[in-house]
C-alpha atoms as a PDB file:
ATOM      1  CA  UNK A   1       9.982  13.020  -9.992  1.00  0.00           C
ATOM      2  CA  UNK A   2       6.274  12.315  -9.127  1.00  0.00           C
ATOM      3  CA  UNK A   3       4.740   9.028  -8.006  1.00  0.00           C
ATOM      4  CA  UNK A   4       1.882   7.865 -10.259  1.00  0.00           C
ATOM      5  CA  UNK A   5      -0.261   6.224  -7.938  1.00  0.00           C
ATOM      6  CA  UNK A   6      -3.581   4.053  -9.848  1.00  0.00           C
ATOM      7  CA  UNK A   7      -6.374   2.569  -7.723  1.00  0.00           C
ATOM      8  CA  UNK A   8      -9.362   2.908  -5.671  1.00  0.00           C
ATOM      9  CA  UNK A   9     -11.139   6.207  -4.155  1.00  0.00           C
ATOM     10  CA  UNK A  10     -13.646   5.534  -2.115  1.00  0.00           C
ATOM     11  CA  UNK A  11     -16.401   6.208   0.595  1.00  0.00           C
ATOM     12  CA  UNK A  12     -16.086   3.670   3.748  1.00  0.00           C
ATOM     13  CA  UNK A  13     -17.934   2.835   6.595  1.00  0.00           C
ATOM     14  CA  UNK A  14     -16.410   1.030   9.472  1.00  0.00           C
ATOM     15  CA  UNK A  15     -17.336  -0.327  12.704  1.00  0.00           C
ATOM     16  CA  UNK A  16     -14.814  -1.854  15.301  1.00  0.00           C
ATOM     17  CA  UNK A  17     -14.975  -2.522  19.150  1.00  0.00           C
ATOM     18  CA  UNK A  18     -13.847   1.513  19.659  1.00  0.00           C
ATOM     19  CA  UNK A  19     -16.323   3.120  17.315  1.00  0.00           C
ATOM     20  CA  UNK A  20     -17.733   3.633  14.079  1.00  0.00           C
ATOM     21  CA  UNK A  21     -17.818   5.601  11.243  1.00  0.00           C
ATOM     22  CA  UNK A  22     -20.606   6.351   8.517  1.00  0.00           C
ATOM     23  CA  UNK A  23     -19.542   7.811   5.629  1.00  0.00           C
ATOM     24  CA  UNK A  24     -15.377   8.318   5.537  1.00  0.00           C
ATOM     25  CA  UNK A  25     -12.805   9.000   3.105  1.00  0.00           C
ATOM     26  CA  UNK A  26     -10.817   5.981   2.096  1.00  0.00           C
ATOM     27  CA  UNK A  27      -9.364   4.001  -0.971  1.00  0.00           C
ATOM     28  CA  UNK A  28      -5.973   1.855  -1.717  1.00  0.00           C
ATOM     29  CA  UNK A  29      -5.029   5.178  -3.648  1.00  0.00           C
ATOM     30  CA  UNK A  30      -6.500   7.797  -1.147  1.00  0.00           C
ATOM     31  CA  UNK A  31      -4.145   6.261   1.794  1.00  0.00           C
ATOM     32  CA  UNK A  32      -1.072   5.386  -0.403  1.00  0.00           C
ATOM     33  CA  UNK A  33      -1.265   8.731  -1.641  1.00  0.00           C
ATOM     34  CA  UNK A  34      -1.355  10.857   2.266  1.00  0.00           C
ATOM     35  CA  UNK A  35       1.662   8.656   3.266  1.00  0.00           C
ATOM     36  CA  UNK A  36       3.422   8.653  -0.319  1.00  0.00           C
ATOM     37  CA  UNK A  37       3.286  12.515  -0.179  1.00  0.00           C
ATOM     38  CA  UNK A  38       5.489  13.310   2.769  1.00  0.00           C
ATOM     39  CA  UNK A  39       8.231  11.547   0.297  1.00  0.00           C
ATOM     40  CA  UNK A  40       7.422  12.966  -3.149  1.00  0.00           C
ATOM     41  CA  UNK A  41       4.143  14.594  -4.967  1.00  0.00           C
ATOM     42  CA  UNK A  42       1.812  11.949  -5.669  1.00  0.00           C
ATOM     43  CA  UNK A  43      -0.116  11.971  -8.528  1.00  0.00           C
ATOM     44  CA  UNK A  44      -3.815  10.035  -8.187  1.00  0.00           C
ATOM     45  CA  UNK A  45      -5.815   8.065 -10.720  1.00  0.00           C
ATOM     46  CA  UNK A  46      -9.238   7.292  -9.732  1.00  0.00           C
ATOM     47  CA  UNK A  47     -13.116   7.514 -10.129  1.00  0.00           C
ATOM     48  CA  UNK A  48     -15.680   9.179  -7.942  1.00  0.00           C
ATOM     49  CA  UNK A  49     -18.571   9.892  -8.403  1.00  0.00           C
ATOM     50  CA  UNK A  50     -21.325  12.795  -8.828  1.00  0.00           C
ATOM     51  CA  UNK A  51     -21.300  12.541  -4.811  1.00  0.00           C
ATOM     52  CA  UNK A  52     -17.483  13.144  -3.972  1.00  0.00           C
ATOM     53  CA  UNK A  53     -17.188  15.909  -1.923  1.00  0.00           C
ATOM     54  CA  UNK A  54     -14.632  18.866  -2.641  1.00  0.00           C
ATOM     55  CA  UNK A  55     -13.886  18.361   1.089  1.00  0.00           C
ATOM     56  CA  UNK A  56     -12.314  14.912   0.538  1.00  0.00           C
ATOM     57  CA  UNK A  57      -9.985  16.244  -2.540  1.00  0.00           C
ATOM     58  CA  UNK A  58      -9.241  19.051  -0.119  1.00  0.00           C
ATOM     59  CA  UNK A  59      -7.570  16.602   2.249  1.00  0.00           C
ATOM     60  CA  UNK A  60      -5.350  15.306  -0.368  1.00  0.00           C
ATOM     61  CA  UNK A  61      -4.356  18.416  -2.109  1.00  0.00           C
ATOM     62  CA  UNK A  62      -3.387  19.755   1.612  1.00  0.00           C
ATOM     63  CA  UNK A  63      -0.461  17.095   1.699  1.00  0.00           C
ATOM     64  CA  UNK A  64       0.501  18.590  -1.860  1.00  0.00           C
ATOM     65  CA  UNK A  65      -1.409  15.356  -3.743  1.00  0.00           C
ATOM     66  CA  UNK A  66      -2.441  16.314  -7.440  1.00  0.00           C
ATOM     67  CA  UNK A  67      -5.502  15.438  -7.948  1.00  0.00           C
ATOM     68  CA  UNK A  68      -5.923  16.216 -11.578  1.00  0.00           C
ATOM     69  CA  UNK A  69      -5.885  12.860 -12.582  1.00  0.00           C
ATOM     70  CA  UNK A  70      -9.427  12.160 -10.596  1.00  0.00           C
ATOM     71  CA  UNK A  71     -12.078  11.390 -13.156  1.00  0.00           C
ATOM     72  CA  UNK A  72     -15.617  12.605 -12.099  1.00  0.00           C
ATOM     73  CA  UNK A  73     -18.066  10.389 -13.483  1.00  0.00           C
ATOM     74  CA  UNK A  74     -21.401  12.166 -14.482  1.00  0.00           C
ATOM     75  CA  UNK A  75     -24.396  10.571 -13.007  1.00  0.00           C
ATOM     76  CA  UNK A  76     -22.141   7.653 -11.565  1.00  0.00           C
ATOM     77  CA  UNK A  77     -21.465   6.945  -7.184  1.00  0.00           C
ATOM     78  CA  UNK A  78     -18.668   6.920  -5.514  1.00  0.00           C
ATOM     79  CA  UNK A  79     -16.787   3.295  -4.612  1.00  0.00           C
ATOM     80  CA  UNK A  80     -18.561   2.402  -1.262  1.00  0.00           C
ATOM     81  CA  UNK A  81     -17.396  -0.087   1.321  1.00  0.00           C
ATOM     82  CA  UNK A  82     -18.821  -1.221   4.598  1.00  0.00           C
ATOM     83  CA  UNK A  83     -17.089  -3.270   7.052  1.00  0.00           C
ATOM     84  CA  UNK A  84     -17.010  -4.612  10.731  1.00  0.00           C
ATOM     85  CA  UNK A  85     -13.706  -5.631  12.851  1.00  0.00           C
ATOM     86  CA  UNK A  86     -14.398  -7.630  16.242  1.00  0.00           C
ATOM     87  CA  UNK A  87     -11.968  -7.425  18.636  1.00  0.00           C
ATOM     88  CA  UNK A  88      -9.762  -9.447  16.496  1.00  0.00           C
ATOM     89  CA  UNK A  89      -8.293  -6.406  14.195  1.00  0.00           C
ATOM     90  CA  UNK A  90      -6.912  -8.868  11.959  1.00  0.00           C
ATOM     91  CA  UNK A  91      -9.772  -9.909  10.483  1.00  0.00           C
ATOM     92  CA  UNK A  92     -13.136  -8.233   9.224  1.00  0.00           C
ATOM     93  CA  UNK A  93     -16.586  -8.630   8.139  1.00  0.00           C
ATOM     94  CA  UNK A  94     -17.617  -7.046   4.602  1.00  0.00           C
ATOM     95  CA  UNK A  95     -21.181  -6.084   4.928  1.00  0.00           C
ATOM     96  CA  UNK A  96     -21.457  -4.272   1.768  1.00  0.00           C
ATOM     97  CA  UNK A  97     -19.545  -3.308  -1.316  1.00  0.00           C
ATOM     98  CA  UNK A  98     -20.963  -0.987  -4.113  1.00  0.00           C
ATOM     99  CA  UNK A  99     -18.294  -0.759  -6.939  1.00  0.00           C
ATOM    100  CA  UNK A 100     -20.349   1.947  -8.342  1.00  0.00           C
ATOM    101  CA  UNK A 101     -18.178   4.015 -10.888  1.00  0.00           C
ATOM    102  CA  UNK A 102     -14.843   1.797 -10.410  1.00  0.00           C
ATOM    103  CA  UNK A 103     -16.693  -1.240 -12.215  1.00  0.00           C
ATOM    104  CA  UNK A 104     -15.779   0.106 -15.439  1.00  0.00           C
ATOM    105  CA  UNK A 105     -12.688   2.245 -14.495  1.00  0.00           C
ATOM    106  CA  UNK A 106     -10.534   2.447 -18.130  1.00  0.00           C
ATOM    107  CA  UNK A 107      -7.547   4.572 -16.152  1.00  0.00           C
ATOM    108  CA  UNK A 108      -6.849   7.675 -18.113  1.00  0.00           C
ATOM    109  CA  UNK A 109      -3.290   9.131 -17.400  1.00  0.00           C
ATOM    110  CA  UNK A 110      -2.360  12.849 -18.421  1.00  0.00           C
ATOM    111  CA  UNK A 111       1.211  13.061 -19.778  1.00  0.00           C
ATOM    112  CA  UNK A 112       2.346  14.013 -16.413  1.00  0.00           C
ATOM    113  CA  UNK A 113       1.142  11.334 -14.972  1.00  0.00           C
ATOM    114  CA  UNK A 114       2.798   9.003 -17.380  1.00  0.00           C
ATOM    115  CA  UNK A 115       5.768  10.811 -16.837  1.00  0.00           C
ATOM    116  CA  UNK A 116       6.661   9.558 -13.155  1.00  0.00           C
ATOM    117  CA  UNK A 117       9.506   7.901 -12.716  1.00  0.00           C
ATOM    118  CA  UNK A 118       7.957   6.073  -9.807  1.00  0.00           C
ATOM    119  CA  UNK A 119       4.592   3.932 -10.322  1.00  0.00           C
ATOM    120  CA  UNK A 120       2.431   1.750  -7.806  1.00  0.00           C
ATOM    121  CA  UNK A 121      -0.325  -0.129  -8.792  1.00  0.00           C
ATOM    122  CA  UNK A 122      -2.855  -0.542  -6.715  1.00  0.00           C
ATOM    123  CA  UNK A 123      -5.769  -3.349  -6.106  1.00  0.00           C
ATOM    124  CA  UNK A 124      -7.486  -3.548  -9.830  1.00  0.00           C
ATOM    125  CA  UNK A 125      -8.070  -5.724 -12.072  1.00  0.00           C
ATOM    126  CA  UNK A 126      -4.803  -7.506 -13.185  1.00  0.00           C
ATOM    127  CA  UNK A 127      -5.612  -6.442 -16.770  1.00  0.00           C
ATOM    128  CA  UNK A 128      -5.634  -2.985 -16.239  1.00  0.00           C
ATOM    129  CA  UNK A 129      -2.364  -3.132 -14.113  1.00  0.00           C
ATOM    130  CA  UNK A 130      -0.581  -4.633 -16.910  1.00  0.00           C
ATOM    131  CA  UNK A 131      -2.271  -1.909 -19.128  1.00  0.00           C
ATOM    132  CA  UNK A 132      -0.954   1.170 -16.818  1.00  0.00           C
ATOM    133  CA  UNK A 133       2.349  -0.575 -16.742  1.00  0.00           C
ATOM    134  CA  UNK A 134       2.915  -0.458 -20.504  1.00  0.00           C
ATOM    135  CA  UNK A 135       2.251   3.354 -20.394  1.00  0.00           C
ATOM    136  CA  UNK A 136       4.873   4.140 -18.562  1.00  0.00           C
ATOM    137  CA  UNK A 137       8.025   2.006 -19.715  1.00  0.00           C
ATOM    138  CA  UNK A 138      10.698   3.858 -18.566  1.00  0.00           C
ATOM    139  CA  UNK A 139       9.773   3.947 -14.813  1.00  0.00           C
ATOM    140  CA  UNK A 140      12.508   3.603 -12.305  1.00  0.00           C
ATOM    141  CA  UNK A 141      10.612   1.619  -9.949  1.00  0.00           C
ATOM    142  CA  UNK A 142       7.004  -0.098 -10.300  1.00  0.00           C
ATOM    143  CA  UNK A 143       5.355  -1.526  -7.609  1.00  0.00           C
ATOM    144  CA  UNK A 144       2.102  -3.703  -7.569  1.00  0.00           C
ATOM    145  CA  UNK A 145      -0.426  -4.845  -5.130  1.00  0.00           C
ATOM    146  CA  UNK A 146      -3.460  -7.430  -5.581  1.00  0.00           C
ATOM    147  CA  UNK A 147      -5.830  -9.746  -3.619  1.00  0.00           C
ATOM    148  CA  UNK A 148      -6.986 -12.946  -3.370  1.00  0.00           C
ATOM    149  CA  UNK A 149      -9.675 -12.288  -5.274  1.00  0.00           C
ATOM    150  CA  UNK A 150      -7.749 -11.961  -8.309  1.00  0.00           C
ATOM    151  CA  UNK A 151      -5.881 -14.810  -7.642  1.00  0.00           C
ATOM    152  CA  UNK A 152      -8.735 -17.115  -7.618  1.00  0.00           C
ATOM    153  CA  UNK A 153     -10.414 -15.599 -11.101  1.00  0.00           C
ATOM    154  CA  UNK A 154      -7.612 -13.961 -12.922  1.00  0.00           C
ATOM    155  CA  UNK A 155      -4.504 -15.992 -11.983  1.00  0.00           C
ATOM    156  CA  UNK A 156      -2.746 -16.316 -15.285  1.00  0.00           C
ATOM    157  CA  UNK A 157      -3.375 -12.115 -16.304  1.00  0.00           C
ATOM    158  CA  UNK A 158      -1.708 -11.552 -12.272  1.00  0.00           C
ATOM    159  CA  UNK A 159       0.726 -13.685 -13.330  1.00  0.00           C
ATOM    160  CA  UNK A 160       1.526 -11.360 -16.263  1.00  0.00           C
ATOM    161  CA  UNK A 161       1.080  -7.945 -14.556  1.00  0.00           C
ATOM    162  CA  UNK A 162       3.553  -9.186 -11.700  1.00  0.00           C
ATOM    163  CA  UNK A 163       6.234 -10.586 -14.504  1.00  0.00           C
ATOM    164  CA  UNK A 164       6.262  -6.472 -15.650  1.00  0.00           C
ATOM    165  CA  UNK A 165       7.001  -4.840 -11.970  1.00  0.00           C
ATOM    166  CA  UNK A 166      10.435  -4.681  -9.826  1.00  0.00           C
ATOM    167  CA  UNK A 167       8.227  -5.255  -6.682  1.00  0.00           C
ATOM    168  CA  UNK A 168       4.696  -7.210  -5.397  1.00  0.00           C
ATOM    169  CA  UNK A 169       3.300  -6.411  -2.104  1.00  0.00           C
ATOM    170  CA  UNK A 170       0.591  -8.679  -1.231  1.00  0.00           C
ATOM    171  CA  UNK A 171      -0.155 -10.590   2.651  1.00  0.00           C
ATOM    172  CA  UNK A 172       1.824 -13.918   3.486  1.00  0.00           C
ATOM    173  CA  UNK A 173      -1.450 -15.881   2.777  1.00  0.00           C
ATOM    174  CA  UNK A 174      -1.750 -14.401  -0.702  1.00  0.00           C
ATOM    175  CA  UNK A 175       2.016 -15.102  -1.869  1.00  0.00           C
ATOM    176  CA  UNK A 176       1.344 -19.053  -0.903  1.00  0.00           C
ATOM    177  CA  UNK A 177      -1.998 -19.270  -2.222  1.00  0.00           C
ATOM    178  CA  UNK A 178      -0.532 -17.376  -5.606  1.00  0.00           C
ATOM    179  CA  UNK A 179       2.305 -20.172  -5.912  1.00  0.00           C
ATOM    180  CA  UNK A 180       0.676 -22.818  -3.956  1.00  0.00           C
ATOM    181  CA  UNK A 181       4.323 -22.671  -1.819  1.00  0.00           C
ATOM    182  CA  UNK A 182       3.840 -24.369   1.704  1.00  0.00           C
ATOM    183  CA  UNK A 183       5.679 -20.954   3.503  1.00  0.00           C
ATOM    184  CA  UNK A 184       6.420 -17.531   2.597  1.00  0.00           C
ATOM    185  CA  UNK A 185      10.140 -17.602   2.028  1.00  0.00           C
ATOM    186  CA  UNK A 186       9.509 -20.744  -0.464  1.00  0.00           C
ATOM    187  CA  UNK A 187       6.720 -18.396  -1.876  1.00  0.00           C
ATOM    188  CA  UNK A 188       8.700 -15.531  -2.476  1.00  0.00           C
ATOM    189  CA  UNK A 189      11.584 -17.322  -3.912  1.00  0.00           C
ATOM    190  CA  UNK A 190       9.149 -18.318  -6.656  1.00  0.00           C
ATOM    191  CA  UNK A 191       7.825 -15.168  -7.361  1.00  0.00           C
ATOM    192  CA  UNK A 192      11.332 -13.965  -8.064  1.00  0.00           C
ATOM    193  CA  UNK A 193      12.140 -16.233 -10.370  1.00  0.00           C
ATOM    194  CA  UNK A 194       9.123 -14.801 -12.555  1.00  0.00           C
ATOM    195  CA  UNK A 195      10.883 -11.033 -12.925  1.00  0.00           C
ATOM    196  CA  UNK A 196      10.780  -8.550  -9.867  1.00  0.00           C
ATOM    197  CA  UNK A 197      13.410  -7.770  -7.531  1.00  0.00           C
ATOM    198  CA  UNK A 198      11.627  -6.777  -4.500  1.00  0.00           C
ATOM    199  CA  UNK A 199       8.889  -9.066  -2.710  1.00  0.00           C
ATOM    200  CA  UNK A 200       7.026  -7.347   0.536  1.00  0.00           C
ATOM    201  CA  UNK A 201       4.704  -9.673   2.445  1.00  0.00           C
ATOM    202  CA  UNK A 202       2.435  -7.602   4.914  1.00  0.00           C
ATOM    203  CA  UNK A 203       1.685  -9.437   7.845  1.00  0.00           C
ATOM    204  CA  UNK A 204      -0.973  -7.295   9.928  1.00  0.00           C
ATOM    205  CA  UNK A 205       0.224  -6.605  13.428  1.00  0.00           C
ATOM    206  CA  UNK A 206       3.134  -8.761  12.982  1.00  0.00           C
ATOM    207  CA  UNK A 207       4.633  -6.588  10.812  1.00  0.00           C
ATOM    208  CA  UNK A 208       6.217  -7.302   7.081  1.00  0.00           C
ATOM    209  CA  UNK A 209       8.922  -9.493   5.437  1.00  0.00           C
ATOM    210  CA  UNK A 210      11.027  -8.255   2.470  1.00  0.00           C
ATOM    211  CA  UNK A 211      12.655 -11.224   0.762  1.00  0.00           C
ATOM    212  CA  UNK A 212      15.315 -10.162  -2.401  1.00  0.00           C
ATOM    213  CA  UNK A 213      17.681 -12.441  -4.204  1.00  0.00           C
ATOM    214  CA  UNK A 214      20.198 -10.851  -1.756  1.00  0.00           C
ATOM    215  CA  UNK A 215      18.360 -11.186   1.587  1.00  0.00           C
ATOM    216  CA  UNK A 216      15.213 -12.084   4.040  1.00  0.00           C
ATOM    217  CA  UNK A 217      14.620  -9.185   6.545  1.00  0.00           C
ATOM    218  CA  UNK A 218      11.874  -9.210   8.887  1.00  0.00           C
ATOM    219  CA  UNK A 219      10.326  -5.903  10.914  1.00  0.00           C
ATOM    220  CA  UNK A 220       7.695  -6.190  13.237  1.00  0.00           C
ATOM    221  CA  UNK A 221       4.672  -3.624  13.758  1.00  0.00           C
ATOM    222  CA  UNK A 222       5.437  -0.923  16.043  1.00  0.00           C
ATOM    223  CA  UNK A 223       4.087  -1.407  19.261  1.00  0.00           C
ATOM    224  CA  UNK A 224       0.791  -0.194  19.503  1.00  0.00           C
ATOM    225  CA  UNK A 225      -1.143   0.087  22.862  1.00  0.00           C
ATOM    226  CA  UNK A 226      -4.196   1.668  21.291  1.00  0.00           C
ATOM    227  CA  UNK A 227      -6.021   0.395  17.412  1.00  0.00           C
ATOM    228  CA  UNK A 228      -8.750   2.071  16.532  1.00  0.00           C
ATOM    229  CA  UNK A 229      -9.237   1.373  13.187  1.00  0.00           C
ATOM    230  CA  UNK A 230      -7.112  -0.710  10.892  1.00  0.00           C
ATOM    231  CA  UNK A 231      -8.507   0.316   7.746  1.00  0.00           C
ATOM    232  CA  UNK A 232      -6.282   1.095   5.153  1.00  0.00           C
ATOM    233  CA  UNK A 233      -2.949   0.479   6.954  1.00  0.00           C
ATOM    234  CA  UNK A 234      -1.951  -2.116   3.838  1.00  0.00           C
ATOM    235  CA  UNK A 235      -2.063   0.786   1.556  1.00  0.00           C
ATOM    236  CA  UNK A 236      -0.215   3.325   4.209  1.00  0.00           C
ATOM    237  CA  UNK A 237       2.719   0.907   4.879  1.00  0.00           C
ATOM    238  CA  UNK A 238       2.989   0.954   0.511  1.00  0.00           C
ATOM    239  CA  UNK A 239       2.615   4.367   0.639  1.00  0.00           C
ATOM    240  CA  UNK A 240       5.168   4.477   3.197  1.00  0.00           C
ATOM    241  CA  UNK A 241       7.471   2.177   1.340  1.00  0.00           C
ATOM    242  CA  UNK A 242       7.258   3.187  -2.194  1.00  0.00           C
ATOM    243  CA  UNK A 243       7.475   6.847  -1.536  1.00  0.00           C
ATOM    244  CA  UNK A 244      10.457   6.422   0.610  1.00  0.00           C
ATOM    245  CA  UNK A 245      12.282   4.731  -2.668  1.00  0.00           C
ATOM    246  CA  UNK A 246      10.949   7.469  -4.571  1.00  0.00           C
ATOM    247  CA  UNK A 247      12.829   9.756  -2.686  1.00  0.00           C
ATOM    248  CA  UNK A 248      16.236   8.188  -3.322  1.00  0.00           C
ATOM    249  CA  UNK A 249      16.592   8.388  -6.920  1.00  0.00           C
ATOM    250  CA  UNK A 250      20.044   8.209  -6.969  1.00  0.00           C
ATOM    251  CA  UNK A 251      20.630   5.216  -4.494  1.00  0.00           C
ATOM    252  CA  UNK A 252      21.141   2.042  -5.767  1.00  0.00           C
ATOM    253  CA  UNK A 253      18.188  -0.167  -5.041  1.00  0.00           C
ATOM    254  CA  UNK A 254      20.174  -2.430  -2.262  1.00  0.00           C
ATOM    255  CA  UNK A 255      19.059  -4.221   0.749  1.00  0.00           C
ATOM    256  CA  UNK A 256      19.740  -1.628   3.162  1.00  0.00           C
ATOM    257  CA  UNK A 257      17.676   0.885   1.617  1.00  0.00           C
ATOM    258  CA  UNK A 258      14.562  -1.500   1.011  1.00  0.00           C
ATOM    259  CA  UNK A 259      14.973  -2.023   5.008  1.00  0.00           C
ATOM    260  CA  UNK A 260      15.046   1.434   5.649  1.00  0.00           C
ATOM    261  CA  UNK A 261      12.160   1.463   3.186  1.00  0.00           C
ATOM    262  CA  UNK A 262      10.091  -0.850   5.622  1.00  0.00           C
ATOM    263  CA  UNK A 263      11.058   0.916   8.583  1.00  0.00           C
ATOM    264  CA  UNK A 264       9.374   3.961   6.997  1.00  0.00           C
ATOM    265  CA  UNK A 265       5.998   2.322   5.549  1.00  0.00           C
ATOM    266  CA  UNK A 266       6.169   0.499   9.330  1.00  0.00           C
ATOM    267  CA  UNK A 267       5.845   3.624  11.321  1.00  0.00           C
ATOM    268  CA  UNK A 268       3.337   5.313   8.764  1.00  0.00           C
ATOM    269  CA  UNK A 269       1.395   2.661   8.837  1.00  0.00           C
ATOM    270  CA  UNK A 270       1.302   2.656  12.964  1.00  0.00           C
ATOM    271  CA  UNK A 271      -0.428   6.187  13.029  1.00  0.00           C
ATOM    272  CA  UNK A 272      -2.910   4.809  10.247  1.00  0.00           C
ATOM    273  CA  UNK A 273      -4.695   2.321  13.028  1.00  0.00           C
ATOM    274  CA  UNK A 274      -4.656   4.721  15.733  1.00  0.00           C
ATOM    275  CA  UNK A 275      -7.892   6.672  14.719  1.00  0.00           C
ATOM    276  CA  UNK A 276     -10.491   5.916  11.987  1.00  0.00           C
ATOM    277  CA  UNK A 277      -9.660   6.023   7.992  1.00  0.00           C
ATOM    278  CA  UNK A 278      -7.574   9.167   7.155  1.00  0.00           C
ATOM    279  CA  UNK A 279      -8.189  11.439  10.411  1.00  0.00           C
ATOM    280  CA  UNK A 280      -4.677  10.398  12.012  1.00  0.00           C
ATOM    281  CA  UNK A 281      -2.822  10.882   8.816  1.00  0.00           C
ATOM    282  CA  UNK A 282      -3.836  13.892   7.611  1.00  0.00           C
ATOM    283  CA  UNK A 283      -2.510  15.883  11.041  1.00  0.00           C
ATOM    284  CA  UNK A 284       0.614  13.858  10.962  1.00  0.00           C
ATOM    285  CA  UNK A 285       3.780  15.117  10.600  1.00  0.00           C
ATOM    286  CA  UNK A 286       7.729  14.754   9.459  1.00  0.00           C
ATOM    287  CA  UNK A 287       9.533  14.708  12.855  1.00  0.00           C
ATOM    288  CA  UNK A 288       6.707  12.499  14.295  1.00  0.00           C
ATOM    289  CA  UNK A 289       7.056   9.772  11.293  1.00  0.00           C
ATOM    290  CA  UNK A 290      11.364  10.196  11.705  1.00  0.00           C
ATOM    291  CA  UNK A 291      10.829   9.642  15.604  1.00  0.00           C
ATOM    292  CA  UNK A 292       8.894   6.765  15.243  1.00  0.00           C
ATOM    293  CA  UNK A 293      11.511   5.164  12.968  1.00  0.00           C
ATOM    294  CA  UNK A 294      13.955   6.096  15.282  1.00  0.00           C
ATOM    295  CA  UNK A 295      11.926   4.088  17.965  1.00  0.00           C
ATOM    296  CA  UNK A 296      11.294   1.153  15.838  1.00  0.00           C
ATOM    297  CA  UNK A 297      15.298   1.140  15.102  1.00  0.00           C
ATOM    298  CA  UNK A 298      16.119   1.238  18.767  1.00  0.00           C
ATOM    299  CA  UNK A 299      13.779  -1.524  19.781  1.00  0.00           C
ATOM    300  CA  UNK A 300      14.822  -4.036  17.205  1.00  0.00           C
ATOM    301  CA  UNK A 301      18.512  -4.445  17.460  1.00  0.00           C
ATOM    302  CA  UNK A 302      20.692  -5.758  19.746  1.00  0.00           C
ATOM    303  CA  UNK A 303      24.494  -6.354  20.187  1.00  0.00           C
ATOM    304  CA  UNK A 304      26.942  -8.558  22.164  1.00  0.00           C
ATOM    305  CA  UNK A 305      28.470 -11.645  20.747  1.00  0.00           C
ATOM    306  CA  UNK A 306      26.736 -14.763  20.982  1.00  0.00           C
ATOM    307  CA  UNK A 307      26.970 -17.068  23.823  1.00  0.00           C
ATOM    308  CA  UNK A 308      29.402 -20.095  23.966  1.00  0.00           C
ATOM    309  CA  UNK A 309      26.933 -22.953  23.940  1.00  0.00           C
ATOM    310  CA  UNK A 310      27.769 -26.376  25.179  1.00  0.00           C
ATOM    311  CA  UNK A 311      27.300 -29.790  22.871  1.00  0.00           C
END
């Protein structure tokens, strides 16, 4: 079945130590989508304006992403977002932000779309996750992201939306400033005990955490001797993620599957930073995601008893 995926379509512009951009496709849905769709069709829900190009819908519907769902707004501009990274990639500068049509997004879902047994709700208002959510009740698997912005002005409708999901995806420093927990596991624990099953902290180039009521696993970021442009890896890793789980209806929604999950949203998410916005992506490929998880796999185990220690 199709993944639904709801959020943000946009025009960025980005500047880091290795280049810059003007005018390039991005968007939580836009890069959740590309990686989502090498798992399952992906079905997008978004604005865009009188100025979206048929070029950028091209690049989705080339990785099989419907795009029917897309709501051109007469008249209305395009999400725009302009941003600097020093040579610190962990943190950036917002210069500009023009919400332009997606201030008053009111999602409209076609029956397909409400049909997907796999749903991921991407960075909106918490009121209008919690209204997507209640249109499709009988999905298998729901997953939500948010920010710290909602945290600090819609708290108690976040709390809500998250109560209605099996899994939140948000960074370490979101999931203790949600709770007001002093650590992550302590954080996640809490968020648990309000409903989902599943709780992913992203953790930039340090990689990601899944805590369950079974388990803590932790996978670091692949390697990476070259970052371009960390734009929109957040959204690739969930893209990476989700769709993975989409692709295993059948399994039962354990441990080991949510870590190979990770190890799948890990390596997309690697070829996301290693050119600007969607360029790396869009040229990617199967075997190259599948021997990147193979490398990831290989470089974090090891065997061998442990040592006899003295005292």
């Amino acid at each position: 079945m199709p993944i639904t995926v709801v959020g943000s379509i946009a025009y960025d512009a980005v500047k880091t130590p290795f280049g810059e951009r003007e005018r390039m496709l991005g968007g939580a849905a836009v890069h959740f989508a590309l990686a989502a769709s090498f798992f399952e069709e992906v079905l997008v829900v978004g604005p865009v304006g009188d100025d979206f190009g048929e070029s950028e819908l091209e690049v989705m519907r080339r990785r099989g992403v419907d795009v029917s769902d897309v709501e051109r707004v007469s008249g209305g501009k395009t999400f725009f977002w302009r941003g600097e990274y020093g040579w610190d990639l962990n943190s950036r500068e917002t210069l500009d932000t023009q919400l332009g049509v997606f201030e008053g997004f009111q999602p409209k879902l076609s029956a397909r779309s409400r049909e997907s047994d796999v749903l991921f709700l991407a960075n909106i208002l918490p009121d209008l996750q919690l209204e997507v959510r209640g249109q499709l009740p009988d999905a298998r698997f729901v997953a939500l992201d948010s920010m710290n912005l909602w945290i600090d002005i819609a708290r108690d409708q976040l709390v809500k939306a998250i109560e209605s999901v099996d899994c939140l995806i948000l960074n370490d420093a979101e999931l203790r400033q949600l709770t007001g927990k002093p650590n992550l596991v302590s954080a996640a624990r809490e968020i648990l005990s309000w409903g989902p099953k599943v709780i992913v902290a992203k953790q930039g180039e340090y990689g990601a955490a899944l805590v369950t009521n079974e388990g803590f696993f932790a996978l670091p970021a692949y390697p990476m001797e070259n970052v371009i442009d960390p734009t929109g890896a957040g959204d690739t890793f969930a893209g990476g993620f989700v769709g993975y789980i989409a692709a295993h209806p059948g399994e039962v929604l354990s441990d080991e599957m949510l870590r190979r999950a990770m190890a799948h949203g890990t390596a997309l998410a690697s070829f996301n930073v290693e050119e600007f916005g969607t360029e790396r992506i869009e040229r990617l490929t199967g075997d190259e995601i599948a021997a990147r998880v193979d490398e990831l796999h290989a470089i974090t185990r090891f065997s061998g008893a442990p040592l006899q220690l003295r005292g």
